[in-house]
Protein backbone atom coordinates (compact mmCIF):
# COMPACT_ATOMS: atom_id res chain seq x y z
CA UNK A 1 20.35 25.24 16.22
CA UNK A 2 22.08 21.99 16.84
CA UNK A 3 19.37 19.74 15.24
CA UNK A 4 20.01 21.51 12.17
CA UNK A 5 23.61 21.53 12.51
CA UNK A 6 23.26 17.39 12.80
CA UNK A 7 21.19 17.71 9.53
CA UNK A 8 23.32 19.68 7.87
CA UNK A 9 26.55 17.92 8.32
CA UNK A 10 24.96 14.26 7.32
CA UNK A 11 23.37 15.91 4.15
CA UNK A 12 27.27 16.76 3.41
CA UNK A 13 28.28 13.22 4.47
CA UNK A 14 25.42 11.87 1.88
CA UNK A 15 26.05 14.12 -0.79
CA UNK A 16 30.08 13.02 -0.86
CA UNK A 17 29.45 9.59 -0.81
CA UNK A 18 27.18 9.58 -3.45
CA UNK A 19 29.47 11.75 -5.52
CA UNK A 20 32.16 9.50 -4.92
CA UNK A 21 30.13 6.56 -6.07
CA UNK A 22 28.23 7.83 -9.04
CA UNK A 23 29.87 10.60 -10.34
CA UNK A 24 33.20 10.72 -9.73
CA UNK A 25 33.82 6.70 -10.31
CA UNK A 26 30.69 4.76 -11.76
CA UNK A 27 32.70 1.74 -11.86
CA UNK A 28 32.87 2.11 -8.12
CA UNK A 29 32.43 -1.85 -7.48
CA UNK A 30 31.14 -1.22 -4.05
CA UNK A 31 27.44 -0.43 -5.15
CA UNK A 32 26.46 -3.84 -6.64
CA UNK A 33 22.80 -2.57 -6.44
CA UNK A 34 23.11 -1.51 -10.14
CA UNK A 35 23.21 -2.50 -13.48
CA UNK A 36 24.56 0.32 -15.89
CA UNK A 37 23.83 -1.46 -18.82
CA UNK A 38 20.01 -1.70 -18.33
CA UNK A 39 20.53 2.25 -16.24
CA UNK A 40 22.15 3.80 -18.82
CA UNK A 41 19.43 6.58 -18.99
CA UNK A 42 19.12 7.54 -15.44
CA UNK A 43 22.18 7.22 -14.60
CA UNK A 44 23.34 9.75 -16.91
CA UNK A 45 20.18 11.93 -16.24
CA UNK A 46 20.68 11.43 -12.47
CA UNK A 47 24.66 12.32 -12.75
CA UNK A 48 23.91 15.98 -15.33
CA UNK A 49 21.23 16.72 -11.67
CA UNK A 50 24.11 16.26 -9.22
CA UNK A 51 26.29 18.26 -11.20
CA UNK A 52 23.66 20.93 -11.22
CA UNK A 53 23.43 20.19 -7.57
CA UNK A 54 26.87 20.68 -6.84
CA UNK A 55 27.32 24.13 -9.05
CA UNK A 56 24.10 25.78 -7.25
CA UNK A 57 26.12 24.69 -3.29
CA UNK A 58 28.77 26.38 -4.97
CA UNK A 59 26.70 29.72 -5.63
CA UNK A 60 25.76 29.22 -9.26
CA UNK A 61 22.30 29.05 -10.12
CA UNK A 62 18.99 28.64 -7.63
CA UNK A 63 17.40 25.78 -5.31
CA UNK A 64 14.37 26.04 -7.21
CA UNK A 65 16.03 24.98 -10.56
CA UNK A 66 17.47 22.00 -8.49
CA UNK A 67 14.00 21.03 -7.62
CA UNK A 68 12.62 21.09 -10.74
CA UNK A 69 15.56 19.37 -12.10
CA UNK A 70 14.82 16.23 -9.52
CA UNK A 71 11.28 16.42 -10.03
CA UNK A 72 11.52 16.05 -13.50
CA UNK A 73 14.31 13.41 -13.84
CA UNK A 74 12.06 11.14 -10.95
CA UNK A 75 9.08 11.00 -13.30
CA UNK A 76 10.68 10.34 -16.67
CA UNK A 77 12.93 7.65 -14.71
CA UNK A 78 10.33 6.16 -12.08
CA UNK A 79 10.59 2.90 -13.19
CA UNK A 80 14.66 2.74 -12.48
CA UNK A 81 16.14 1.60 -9.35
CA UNK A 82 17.95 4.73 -9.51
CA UNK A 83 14.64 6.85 -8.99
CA UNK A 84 14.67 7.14 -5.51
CA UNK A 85 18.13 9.00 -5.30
CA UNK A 86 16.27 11.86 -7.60
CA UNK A 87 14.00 12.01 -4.55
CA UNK A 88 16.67 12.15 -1.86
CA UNK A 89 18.23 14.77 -3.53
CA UNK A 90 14.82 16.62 -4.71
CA UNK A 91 14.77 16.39 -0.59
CA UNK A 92 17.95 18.81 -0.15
CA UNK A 93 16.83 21.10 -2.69
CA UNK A 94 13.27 21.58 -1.08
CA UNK A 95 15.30 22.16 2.30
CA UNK A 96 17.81 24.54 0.61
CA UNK A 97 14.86 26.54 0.22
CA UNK A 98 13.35 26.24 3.80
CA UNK A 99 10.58 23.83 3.02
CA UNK A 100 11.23 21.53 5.41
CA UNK A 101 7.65 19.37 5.36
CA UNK A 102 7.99 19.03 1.91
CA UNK A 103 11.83 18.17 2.37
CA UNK A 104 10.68 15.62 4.81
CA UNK A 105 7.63 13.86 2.56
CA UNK A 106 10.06 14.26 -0.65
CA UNK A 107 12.70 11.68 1.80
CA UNK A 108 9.83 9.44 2.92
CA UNK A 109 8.52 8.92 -0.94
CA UNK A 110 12.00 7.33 -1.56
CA UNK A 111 12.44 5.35 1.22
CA UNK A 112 9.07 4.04 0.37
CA UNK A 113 10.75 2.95 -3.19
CA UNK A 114 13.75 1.91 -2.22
CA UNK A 115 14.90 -1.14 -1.26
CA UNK A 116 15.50 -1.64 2.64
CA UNK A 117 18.39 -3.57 1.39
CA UNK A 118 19.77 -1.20 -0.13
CA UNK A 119 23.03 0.46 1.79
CA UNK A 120 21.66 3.80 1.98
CA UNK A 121 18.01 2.86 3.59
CA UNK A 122 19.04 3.23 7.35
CA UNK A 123 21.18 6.20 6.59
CA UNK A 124 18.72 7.77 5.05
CA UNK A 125 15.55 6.52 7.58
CA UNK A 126 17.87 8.46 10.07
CA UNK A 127 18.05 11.98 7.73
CA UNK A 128 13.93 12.12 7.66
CA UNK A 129 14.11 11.78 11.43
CA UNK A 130 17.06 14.34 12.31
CA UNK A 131 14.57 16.99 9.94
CA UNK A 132 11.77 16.00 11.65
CA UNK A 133 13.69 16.75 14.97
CA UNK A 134 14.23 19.98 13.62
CA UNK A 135 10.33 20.23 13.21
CA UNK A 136 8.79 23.33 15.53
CA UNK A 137 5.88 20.84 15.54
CA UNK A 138 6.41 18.63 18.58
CA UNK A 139 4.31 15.36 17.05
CA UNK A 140 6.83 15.41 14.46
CA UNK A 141 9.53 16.15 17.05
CA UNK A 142 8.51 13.27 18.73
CA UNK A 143 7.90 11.26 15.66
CA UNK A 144 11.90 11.82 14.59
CA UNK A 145 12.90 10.90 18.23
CA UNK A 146 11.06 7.64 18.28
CA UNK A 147 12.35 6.98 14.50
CA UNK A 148 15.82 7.40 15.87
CA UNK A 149 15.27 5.07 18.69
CA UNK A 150 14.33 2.32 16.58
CA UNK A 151 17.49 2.73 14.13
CA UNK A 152 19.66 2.52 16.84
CA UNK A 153 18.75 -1.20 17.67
CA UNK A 154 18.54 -1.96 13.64
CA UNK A 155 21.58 -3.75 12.32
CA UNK A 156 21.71 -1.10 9.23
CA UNK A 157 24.04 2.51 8.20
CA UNK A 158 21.25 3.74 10.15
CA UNK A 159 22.52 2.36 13.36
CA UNK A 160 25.67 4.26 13.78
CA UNK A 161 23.93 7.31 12.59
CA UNK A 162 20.93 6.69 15.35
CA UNK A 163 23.35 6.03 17.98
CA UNK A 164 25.61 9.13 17.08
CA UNK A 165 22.91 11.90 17.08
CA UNK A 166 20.75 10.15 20.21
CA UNK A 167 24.22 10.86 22.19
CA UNK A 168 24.36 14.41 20.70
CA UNK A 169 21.10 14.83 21.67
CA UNK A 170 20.71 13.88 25.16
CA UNK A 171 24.39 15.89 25.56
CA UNK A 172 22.45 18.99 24.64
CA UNK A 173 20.04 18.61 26.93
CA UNK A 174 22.54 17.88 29.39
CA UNK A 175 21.12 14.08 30.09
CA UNK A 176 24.79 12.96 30.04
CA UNK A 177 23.64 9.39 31.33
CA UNK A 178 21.61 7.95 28.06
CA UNK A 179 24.72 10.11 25.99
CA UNK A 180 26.99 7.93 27.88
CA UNK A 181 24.84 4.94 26.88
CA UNK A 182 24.58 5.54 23.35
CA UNK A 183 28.04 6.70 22.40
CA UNK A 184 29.33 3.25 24.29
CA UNK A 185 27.23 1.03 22.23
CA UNK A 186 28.79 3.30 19.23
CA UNK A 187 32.15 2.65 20.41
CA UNK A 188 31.28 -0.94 21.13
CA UNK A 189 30.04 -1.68 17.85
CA UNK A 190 32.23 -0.01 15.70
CA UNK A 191 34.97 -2.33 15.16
CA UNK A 192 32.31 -4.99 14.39
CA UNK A 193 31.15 -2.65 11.48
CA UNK A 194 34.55 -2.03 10.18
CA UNK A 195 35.04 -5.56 9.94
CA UNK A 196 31.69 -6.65 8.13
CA UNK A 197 31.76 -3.50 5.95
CA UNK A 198 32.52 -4.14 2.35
CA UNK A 199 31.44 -0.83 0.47
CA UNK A 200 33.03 1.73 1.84
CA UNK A 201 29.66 3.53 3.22
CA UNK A 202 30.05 2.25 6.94
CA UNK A 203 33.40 3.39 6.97
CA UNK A 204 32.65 6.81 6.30
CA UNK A 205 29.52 6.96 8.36
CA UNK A 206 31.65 5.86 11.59
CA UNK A 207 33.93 8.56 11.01
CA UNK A 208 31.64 10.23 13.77
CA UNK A 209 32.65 7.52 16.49
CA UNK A 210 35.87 9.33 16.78
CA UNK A 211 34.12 12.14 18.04
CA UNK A 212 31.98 9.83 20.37
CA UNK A 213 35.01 9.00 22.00
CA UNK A 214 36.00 12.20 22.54
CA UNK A 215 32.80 12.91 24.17
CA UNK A 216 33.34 10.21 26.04
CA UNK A 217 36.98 11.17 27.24
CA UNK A 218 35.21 14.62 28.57
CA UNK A 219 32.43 12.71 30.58
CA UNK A 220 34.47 10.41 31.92
């Protein structure tokens, strides 16, 4: 299914970034919203989870243990700024294993304790609503599209993200008019992205206007 296809590839978009900036470089000077010194305990708890996270995509070990892992490391770190990331990826575990409401409430719980400063927020506002898009319950359906619609006139990673998967969207269901109208308004404010971007994140997220334009090249 497309919808899950979407989800799918952004999980792998989230999960590299992250791994980029907290596991493979934790001096990474782009993430300024952390203090090692006063994180040292989560961060290495929250790194020894990812690594577990990464051996069971790679076949080793079960979704389940993930889960717990997550679970675990959010309540003996709640009080850390990093405690919402043992959420998000507490999220990917529960939808590993096709729980997809839990999945969804696991995501909202962090976004509610994380800061909607914080880089990730609108990236991740736009993951709950691509799952609940996914949802064979059409409130929730509905709920995702709406969520979607809002991100897409937010100045956040969010936006791109929004605008992106509303044009995939309508293209499936062949309303080539509003795909038009959201991959242009990609396009258009991509280059203004690029230029304010100074972590990296935005950058990678707006690999996908490259693909809008392509899209754009075949309904032109």
């Amino acid at each position: 299914m497309i919808l899950k296809d979407m989800y799918l590839a952004l999980k792998e978009l989230f999960t590299q970034l992250y791994y980029e900036a907290f596991v493979k470089d934790e001096r990474s000077a782009g993430f300024k919203f952390y203090i090692f010194s006063k994180e040292s305990s989560a961060h290495k708890a929250l790194n020894e989870c990812v690594i577990e996270f990464s051996k069971v995509r790679n076949g080793a070990g079960s979704w389940k243990d993930v889960e717990v892992a997550f679970d675990a490391g959010y309540k003996n770190n709640s009080g850390s700024k990093l405690a919402p990331f043992f959420l998000v990826f507490k999220s990917d575990a529960l939808f590993e294993q096709g729980k997809t409401k839990e999945a969804i409430e696991a995501l909202g719980k962090a976004l509610k304790v994380m800061s909607e400063k914080d880089d990730f927020y609108g990236a991740y506002k736009a993951k709950v609503a691509l799952m609940q898009l996914d949802s064979a319950d059409e409130s929730v359906k509905k709920e995702g599209l709406d969520s979607l619609e809002k991100l897409a006139d937010t100045n956040n990673s969010g936006q791109v993200v929004a605008l992106y998967y509303l044009g995939l969207y309508s293209f499936d269901k062949n309303d080539t008019v509003n795909a038009k109208k959201y991959w242009q308004k990609l396009v258009q404010l991509d280059e203004e992205a690029r230029k304010k971007d100074d972590s990296g994140i935005m950058s990678k997220v707006t690999k996908y206007v490259g693909v809008a334009r392509e899209k754009l090249e075949q309904l032109s």
